[in-house]
N, C-alpha and C. Protein backbone atom coordinates (compact mmCIF):
# COMPACT_ATOMS: atom_id res chain seq x y z
N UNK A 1 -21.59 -12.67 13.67
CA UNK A 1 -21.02 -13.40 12.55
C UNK A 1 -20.34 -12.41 11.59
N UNK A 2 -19.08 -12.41 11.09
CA UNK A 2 -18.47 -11.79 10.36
C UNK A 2 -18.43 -12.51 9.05
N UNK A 3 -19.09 -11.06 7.98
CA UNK A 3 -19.51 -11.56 6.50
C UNK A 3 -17.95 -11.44 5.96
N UNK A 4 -18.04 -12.42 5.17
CA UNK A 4 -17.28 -12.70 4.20
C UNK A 4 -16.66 -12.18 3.29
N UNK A 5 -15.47 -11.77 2.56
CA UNK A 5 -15.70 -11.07 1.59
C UNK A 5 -15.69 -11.56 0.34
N UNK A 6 -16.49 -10.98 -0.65
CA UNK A 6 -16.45 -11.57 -2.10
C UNK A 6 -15.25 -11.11 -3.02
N UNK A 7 -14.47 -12.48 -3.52
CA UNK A 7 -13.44 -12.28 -3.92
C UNK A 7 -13.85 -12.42 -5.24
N UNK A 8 -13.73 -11.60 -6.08
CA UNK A 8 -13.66 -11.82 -7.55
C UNK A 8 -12.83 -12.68 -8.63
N UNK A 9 -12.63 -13.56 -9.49
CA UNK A 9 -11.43 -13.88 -9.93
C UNK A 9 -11.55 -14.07 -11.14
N UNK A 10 -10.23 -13.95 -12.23
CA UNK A 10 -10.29 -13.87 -13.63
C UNK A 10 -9.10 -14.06 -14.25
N UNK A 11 -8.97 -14.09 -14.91
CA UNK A 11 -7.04 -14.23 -15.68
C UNK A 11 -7.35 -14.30 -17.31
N UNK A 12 -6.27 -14.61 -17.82
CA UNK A 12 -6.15 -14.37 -19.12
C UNK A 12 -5.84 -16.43 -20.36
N UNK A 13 -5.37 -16.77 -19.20
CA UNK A 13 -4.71 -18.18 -19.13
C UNK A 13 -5.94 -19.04 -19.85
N UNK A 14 -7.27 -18.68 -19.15
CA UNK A 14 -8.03 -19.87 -19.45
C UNK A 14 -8.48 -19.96 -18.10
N UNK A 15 -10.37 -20.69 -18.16
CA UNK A 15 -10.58 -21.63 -16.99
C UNK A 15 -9.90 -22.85 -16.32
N UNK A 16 -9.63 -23.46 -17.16
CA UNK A 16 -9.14 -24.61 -16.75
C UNK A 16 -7.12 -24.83 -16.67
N UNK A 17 -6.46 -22.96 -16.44
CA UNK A 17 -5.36 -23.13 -16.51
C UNK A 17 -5.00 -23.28 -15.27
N UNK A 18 -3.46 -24.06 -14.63
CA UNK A 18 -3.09 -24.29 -13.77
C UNK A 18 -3.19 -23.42 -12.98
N UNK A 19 -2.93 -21.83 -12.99
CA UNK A 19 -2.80 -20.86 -11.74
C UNK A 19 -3.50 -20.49 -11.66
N UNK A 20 -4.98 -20.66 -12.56
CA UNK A 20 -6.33 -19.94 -11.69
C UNK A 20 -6.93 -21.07 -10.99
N UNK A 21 -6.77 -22.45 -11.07
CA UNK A 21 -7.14 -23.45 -9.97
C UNK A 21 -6.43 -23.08 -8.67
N UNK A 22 -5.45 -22.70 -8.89
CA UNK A 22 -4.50 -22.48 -7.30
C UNK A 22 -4.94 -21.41 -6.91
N UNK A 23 -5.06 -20.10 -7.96
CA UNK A 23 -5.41 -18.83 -7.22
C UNK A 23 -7.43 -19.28 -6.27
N UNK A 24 -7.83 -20.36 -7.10
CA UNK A 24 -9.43 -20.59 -6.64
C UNK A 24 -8.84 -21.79 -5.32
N UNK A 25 -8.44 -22.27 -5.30
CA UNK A 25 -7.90 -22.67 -3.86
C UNK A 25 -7.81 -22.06 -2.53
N UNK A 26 -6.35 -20.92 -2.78
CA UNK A 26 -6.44 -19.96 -2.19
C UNK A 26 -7.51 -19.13 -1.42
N UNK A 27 -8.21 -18.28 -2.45
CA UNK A 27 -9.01 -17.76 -2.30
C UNK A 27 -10.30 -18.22 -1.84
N UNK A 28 -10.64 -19.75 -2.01
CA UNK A 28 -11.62 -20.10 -0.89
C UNK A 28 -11.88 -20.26 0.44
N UNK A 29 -10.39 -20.65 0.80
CA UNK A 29 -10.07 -20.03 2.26
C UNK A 29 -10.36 -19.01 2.64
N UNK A 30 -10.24 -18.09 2.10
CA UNK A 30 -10.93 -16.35 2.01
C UNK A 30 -11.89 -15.94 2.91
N UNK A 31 -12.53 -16.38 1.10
CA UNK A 31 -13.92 -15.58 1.10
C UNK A 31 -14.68 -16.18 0.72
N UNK A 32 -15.75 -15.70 -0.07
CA UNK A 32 -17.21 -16.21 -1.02
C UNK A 32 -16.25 -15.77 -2.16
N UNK A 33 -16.06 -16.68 -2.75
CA UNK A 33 -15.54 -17.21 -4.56
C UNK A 33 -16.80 -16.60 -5.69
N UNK A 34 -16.47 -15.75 -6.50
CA UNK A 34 -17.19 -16.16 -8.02
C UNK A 34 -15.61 -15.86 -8.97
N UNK A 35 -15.78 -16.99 -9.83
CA UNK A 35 -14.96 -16.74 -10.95
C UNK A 35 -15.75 -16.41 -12.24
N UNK A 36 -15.08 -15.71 -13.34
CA UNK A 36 -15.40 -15.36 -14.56
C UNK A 36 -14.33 -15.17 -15.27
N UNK A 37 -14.13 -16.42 -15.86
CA UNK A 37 -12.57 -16.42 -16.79
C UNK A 37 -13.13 -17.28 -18.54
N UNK A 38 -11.95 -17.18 -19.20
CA UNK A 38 -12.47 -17.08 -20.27
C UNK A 38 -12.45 -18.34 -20.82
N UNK A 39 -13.10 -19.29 -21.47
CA UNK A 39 -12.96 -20.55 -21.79
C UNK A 39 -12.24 -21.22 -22.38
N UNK A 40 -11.15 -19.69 -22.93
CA UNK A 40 -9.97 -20.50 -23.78
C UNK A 40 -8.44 -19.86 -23.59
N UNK A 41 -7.68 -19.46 -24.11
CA UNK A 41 -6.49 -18.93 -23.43
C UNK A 41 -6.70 -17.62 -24.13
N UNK A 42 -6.41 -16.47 -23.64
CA UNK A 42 -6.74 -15.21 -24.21
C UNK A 42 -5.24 -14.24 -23.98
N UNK A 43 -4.71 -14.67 -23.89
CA UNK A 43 -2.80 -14.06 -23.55
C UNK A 43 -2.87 -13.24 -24.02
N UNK A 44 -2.17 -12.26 -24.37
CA UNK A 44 -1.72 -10.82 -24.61
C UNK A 44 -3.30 -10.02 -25.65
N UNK A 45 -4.55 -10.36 -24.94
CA UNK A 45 -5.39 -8.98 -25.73
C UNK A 45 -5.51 -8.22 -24.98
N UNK A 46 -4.79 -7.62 -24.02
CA UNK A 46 -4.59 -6.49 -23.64
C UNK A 46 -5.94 -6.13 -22.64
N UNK A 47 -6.54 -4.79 -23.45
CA UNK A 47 -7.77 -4.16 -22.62
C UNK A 47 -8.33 -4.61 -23.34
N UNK A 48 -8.88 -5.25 -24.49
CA UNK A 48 -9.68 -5.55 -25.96
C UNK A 48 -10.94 -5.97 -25.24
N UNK A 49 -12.13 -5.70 -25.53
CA UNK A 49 -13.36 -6.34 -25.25
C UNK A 49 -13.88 -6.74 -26.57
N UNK A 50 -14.92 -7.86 -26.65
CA UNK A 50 -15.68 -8.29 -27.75
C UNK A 50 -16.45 -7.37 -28.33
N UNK A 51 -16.79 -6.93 -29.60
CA UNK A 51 -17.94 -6.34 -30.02
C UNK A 51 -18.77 -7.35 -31.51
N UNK A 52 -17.71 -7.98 -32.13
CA UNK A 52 -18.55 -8.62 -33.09
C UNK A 52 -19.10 -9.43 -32.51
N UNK A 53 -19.10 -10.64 -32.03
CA UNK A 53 -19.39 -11.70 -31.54
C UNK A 53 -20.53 -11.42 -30.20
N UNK A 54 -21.88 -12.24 -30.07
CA UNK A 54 -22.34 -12.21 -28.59
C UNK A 54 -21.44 -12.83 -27.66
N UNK A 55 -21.55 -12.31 -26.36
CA UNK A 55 -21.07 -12.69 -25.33
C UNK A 55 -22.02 -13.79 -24.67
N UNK A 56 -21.36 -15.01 -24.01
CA UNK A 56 -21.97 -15.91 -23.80
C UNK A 56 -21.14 -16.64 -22.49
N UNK A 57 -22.04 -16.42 -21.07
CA UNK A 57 -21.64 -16.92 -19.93
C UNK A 57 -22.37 -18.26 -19.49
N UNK A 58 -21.33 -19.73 -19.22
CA UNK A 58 -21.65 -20.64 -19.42
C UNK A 58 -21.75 -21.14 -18.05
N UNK A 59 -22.39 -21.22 -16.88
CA UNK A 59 -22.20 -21.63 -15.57
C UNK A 59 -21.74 -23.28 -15.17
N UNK A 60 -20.66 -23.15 -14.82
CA UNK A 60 -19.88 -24.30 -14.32
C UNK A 60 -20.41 -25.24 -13.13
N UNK A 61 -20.48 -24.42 -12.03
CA UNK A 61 -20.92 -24.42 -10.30
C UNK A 61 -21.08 -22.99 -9.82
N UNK A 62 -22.21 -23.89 -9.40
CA UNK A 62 -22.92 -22.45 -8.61
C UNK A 62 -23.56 -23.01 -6.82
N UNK A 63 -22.87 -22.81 -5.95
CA UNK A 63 -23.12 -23.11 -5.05
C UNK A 63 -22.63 -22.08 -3.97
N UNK A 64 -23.65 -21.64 -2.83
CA UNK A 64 -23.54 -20.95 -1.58
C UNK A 64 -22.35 -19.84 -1.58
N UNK A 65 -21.22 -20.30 -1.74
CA UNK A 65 -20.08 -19.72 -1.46
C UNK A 65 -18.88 -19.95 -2.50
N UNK A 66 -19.33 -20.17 -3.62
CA UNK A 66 -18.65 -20.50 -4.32
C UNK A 66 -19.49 -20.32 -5.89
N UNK A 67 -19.00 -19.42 -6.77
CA UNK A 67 -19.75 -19.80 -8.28
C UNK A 67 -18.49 -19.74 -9.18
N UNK A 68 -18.65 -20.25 -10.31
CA UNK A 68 -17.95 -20.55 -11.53
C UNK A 68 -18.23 -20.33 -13.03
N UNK A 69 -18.09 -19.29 -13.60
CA UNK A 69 -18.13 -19.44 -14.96
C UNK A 69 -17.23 -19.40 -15.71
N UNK A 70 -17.55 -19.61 -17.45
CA UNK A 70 -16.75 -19.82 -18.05
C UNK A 70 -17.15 -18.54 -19.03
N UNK A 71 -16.40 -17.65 -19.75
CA UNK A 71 -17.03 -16.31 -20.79
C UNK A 71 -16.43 -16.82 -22.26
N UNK A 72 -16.88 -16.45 -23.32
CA UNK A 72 -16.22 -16.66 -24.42
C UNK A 72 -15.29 -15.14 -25.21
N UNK A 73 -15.50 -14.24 -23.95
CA UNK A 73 -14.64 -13.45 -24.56
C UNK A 73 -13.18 -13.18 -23.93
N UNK A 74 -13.50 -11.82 -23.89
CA UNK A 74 -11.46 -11.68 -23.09
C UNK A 74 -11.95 -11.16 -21.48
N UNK A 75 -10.20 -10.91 -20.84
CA UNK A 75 -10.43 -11.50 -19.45
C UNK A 75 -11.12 -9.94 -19.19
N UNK A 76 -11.13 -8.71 -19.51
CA UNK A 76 -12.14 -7.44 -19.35
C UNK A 76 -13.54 -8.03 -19.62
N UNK A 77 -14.53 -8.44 -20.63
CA UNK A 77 -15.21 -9.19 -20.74
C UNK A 77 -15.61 -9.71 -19.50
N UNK A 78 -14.57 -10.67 -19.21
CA UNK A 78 -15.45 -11.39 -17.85
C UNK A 78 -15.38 -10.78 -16.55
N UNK A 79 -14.63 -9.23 -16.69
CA UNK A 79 -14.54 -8.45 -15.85
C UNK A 79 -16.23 -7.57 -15.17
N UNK A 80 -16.16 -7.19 -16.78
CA UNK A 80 -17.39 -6.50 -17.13
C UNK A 80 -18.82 -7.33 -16.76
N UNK A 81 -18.83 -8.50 -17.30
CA UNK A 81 -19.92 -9.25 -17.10
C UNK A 81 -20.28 -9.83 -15.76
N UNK A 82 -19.11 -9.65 -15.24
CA UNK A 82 -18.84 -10.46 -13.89
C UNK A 82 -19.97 -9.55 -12.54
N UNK A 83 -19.16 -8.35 -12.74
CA UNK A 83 -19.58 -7.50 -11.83
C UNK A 83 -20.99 -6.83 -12.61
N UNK A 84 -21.20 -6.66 -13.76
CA UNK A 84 -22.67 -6.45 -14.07
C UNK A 84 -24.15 -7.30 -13.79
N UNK A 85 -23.50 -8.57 -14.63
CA UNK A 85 -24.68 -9.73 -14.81
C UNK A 85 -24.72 -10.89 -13.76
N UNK A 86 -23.24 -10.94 -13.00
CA UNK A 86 -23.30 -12.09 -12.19
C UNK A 86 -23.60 -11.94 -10.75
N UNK A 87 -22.30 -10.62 -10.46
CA UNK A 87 -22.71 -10.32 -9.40
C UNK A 87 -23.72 -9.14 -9.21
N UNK A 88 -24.12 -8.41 -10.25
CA UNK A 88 -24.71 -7.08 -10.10
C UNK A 88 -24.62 -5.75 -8.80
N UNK A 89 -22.71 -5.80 -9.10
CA UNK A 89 -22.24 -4.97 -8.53
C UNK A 89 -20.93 -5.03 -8.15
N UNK A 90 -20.17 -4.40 -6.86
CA UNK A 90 -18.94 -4.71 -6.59
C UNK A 90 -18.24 -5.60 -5.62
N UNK A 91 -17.68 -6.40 -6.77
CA UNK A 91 -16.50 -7.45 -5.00
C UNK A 91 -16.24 -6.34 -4.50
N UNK A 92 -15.47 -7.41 -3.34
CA UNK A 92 -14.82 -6.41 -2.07
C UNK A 92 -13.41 -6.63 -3.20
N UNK A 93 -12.56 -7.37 -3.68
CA UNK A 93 -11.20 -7.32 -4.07
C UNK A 93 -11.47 -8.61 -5.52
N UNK A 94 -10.90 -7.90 -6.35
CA UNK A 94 -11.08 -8.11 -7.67
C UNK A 94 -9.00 -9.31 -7.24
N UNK A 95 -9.02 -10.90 -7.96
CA UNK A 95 -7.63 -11.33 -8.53
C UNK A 95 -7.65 -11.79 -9.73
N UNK A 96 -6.18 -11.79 -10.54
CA UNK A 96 -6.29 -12.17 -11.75
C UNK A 96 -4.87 -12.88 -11.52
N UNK A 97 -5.57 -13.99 -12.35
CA UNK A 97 -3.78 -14.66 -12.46
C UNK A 97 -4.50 -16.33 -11.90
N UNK A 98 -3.34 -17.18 -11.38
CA UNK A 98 -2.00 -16.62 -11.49
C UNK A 98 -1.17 -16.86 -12.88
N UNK A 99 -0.83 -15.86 -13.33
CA UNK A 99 -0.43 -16.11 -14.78
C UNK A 99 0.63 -16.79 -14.78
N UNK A 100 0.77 -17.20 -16.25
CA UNK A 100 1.85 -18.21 -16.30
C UNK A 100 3.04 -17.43 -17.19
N UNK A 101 4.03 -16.92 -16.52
CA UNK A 101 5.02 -16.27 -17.11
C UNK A 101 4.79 -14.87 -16.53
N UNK A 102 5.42 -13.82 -17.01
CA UNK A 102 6.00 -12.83 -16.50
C UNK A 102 4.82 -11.35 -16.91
N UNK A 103 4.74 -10.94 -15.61
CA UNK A 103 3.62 -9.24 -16.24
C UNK A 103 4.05 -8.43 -15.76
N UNK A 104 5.19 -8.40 -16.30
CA UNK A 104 6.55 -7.08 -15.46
C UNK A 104 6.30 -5.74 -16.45
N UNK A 105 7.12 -4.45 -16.07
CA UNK A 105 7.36 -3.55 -17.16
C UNK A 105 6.24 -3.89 -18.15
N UNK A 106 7.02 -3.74 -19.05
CA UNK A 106 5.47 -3.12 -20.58
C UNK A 106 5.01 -4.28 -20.89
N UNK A 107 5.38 -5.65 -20.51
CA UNK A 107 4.26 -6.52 -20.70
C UNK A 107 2.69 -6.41 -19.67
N UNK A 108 2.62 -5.69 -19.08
CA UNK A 108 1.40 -5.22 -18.70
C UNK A 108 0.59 -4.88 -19.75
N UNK A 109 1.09 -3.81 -20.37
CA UNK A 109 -0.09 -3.29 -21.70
C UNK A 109 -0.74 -4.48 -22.41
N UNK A 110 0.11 -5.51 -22.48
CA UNK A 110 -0.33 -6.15 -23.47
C UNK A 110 -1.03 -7.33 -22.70
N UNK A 111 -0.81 -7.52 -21.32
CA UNK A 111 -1.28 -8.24 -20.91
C UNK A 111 -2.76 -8.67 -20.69
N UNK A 112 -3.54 -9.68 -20.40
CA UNK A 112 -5.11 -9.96 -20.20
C UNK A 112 -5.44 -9.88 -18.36
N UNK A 113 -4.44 -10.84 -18.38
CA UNK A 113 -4.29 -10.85 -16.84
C UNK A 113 -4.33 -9.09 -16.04
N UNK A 114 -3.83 -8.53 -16.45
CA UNK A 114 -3.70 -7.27 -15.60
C UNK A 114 -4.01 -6.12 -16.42
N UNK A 115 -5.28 -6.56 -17.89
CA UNK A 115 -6.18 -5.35 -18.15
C UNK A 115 -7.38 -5.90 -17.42
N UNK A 116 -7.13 -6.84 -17.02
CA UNK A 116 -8.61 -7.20 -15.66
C UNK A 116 -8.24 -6.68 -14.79
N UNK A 117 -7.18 -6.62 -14.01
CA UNK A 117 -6.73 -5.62 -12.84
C UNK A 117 -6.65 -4.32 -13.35
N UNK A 118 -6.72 -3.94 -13.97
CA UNK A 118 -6.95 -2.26 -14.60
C UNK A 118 -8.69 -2.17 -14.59
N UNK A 119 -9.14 -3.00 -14.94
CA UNK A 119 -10.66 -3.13 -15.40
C UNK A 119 -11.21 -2.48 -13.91
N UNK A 120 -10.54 -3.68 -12.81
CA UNK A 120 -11.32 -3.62 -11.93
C UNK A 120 -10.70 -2.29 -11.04
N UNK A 121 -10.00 -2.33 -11.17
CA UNK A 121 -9.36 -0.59 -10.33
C UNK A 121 -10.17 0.94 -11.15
N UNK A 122 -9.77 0.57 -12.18
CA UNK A 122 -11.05 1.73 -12.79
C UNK A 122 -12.60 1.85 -11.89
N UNK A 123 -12.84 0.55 -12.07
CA UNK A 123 -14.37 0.73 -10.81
C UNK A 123 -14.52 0.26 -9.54
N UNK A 124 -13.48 0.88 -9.07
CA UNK A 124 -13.51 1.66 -7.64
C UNK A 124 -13.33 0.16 -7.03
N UNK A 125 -12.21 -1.21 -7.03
CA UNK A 125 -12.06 -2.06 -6.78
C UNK A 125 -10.63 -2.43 -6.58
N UNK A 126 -10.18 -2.59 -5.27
CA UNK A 126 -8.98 -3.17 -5.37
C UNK A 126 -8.76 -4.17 -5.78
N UNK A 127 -7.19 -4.31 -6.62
CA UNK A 127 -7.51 -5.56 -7.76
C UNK A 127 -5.84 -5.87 -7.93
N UNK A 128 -5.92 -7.29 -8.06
CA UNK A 128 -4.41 -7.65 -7.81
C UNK A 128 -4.45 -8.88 -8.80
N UNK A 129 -2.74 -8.67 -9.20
CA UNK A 129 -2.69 -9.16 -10.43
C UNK A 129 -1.36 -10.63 -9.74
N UNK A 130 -1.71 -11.54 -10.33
CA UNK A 130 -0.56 -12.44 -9.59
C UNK A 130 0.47 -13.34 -11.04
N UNK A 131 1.38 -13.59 -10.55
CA UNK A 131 2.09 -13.92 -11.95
C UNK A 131 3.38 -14.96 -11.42
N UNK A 132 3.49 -15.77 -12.39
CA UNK A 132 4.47 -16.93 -11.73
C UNK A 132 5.62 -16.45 -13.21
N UNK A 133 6.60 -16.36 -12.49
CA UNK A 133 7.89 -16.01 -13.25
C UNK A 133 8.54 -17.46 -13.39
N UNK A 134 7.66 -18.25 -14.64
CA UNK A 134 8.15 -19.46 -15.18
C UNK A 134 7.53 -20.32 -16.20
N UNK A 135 8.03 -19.88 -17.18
CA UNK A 135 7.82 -20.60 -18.83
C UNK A 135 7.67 -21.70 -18.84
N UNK A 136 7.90 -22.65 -17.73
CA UNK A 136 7.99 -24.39 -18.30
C UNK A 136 6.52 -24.90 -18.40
N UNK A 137 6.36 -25.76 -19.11
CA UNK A 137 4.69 -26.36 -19.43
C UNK A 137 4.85 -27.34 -18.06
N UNK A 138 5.66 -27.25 -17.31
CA UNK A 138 5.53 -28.07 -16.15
C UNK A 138 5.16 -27.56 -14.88
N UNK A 139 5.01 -25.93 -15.27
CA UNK A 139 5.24 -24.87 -13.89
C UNK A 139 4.42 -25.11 -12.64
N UNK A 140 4.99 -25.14 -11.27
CA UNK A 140 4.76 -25.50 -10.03
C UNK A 140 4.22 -24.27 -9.83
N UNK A 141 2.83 -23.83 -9.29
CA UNK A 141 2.08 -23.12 -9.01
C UNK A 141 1.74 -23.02 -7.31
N UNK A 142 2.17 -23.82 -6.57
CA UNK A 142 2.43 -24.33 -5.30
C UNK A 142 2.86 -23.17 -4.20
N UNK A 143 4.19 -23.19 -4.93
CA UNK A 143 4.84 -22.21 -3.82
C UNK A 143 4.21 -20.60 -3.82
N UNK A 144 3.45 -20.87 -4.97
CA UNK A 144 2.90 -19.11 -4.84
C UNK A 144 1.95 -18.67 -3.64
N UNK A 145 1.01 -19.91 -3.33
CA UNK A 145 0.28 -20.25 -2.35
C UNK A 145 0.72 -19.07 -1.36
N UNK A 146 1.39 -18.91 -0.46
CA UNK A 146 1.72 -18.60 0.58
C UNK A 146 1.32 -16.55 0.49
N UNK A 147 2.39 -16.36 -0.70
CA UNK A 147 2.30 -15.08 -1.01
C UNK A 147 0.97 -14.41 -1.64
N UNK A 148 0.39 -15.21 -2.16
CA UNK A 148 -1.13 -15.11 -2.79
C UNK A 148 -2.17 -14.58 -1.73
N UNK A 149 -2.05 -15.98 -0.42
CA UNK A 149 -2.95 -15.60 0.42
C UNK A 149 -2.06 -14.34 1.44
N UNK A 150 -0.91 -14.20 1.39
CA UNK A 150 -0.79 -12.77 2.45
C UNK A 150 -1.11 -11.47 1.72
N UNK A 151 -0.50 -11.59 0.78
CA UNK A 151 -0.89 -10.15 -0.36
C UNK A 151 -2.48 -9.85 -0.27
N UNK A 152 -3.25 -11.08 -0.34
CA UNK A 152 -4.86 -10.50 -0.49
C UNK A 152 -5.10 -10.16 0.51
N UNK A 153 -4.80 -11.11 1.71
CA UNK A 153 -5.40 -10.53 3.25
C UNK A 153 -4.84 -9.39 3.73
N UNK A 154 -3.48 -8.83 3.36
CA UNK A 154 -3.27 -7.75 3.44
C UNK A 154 -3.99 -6.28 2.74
N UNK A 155 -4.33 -6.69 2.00
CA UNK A 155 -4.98 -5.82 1.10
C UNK A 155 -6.37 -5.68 1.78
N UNK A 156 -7.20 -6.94 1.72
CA UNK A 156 -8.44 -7.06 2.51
C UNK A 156 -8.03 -6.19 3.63
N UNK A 157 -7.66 -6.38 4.61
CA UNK A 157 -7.49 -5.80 6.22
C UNK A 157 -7.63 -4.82 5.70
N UNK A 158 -6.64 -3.76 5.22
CA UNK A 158 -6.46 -2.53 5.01
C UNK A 158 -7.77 -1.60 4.24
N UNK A 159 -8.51 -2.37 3.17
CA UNK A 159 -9.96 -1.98 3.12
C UNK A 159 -10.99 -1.67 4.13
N UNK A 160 -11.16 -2.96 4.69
CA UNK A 160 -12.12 -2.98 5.36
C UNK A 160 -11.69 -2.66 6.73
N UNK A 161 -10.34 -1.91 7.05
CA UNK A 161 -10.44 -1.28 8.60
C UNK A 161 -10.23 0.09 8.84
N UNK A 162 -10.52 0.50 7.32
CA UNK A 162 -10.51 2.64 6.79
C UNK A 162 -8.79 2.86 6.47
N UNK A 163 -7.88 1.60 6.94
CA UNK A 163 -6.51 2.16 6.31
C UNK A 163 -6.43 2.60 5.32
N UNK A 164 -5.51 3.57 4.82
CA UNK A 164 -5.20 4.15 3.36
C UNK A 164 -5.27 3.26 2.33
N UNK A 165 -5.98 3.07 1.32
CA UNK A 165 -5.31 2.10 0.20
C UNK A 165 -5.98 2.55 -1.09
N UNK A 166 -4.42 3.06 -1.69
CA UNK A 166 -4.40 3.78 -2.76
C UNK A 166 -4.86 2.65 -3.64
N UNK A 167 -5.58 3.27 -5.37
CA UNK A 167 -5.75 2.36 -6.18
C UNK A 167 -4.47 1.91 -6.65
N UNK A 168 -4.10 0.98 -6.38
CA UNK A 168 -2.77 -0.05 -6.89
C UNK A 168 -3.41 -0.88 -7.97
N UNK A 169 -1.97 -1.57 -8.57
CA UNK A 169 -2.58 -2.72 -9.50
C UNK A 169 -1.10 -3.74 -8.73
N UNK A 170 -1.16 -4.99 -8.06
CA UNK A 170 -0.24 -5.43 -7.89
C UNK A 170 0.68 -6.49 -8.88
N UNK A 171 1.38 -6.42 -9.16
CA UNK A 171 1.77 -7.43 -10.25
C UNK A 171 2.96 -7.91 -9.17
N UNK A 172 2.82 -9.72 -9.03
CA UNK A 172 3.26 -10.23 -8.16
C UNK A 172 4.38 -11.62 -9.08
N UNK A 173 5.58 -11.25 -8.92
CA UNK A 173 5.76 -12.50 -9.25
C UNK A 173 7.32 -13.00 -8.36
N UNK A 174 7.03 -14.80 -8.51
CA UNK A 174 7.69 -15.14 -7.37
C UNK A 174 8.69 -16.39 -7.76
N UNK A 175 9.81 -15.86 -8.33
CA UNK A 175 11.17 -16.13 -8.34
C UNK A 175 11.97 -15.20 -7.79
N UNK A 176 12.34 -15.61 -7.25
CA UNK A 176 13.95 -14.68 -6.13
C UNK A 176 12.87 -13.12 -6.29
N UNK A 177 12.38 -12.48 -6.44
CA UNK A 177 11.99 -11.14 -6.35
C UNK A 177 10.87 -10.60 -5.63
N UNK A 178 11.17 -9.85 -4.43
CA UNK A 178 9.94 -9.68 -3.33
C UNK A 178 8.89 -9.08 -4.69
N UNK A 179 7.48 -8.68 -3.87
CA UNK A 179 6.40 -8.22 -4.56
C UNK A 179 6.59 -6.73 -4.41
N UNK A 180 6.15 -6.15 -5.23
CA UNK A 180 6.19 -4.66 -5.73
C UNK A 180 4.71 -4.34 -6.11
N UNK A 181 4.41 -3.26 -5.78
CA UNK A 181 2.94 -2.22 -6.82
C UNK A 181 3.15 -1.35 -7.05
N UNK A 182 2.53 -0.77 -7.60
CA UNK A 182 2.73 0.12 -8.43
C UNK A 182 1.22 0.81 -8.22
N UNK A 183 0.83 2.31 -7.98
CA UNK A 183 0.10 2.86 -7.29
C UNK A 183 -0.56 3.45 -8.97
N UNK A 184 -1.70 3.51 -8.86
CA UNK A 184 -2.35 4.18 -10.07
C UNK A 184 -3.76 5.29 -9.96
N UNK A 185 -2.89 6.47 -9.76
CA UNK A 185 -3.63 8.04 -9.57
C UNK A 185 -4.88 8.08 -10.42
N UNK A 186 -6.34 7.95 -9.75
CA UNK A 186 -7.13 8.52 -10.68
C UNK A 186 -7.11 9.50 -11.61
N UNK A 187 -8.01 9.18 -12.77
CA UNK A 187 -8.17 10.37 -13.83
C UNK A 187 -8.84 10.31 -14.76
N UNK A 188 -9.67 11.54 -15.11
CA UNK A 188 -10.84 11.51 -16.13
C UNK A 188 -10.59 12.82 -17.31
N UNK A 189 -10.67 12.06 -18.92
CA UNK A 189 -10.63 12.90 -19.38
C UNK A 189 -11.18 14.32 -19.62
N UNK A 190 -11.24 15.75 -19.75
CA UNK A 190 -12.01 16.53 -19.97
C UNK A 190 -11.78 17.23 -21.43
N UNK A 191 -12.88 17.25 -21.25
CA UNK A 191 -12.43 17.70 -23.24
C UNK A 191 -11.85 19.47 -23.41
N UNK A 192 -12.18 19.58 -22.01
CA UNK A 192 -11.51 21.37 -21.98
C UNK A 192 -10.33 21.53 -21.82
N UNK A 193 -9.64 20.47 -21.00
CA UNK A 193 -8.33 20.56 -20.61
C UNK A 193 -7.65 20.25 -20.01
N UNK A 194 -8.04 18.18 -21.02
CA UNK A 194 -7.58 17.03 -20.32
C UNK A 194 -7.56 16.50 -19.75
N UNK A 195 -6.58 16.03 -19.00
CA UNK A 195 -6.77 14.91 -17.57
C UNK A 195 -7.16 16.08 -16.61
């Protein structure tokens, strides 16, 4: 019997936003599902984690192959909590998204969606960021389907069969423009002399 892999998932949008239902679609075909996203829309806080406020994880569904929560902080937050308190330890592949609008160039920094894909590449997790290049409150989340599930299983394969796979952060988005990553070189500060 070939185990499963545990897919992580999170975004910045909200639980109940359109592209993390599709990205939890997707991804049940997969693998074993836990989500940890935030209960309300958390858009551009960046890397920000909570410190005034307790943190408070609200369980949705919790079943076999599948769990669900909801966090009241930002999407690092449910990064952090996710892999500490829920799962107590590491997915095989950390997704975030699918966001609604664009996490190109320097909207990354500011982004939620893909300081969870930073979150999770920092600890030793491949982690992919997905993004729908479209502003309308009507946006079709549909066609991403296709590219969602090849990008992860590509990624998956290449883990789990010793292929090379550099820490990337993928930021995926899908109007007229193939997918791109962008490769991100470990590094630790030293106080003697820097990176």
């Amino acid at each position: 019997m070939i185990k499963k892999p545990t897919i992580f998932i999170t975004n910045d949008d909200g639980i109940n936003a359109p592209g993390i239902r599709t990205l939890i679609e997707v991804m049940r075909g997969i693998g074993r599902v836990v989500v940890v996203a935030p209960d309300k829309p958390q858009s551009g806080t960046g890397h920000a984690i909570t410190i005034q406020i307790p943190l408070r994880l609200v369980t949705i569904i919790k079943e076999e192959e599948y769990e669900e929560y909801s966090c009241n902080g930002t999407p690092v937050d449910c990064v952090k909590l996710g892999f500490k308190i829920v799962l107590k330890g590491r997915p095989d592949i950390l997704v975030s998204g699918i966001n609604h609008g664009s996490n190109a160039s320097i909207n990354i920094i500011y982004s939620g969606t893909m300081a969870a894909v930073l979150e999770g590449a920092m600890a030793g997790v491949p982690s992919i960021g997905f993004s729908l290049l479209n502003y309308s409150a009507d946006a079709d989340f549909q066609p991403s389907r296709q590219y969602v599930q090849q990008i992860t299983e590509t990624v998956l394969e290449k883990r789990t069969s010793g292929g090379h796979l550099p820490e990337c952060q993928y930021s995926v988005g899908q109007k007229r423009r193939p997918a791109r990553n962008c490769c991100m070189p470990s590094g630790q500060w030293n106080m003697a002399g820097g990176i």
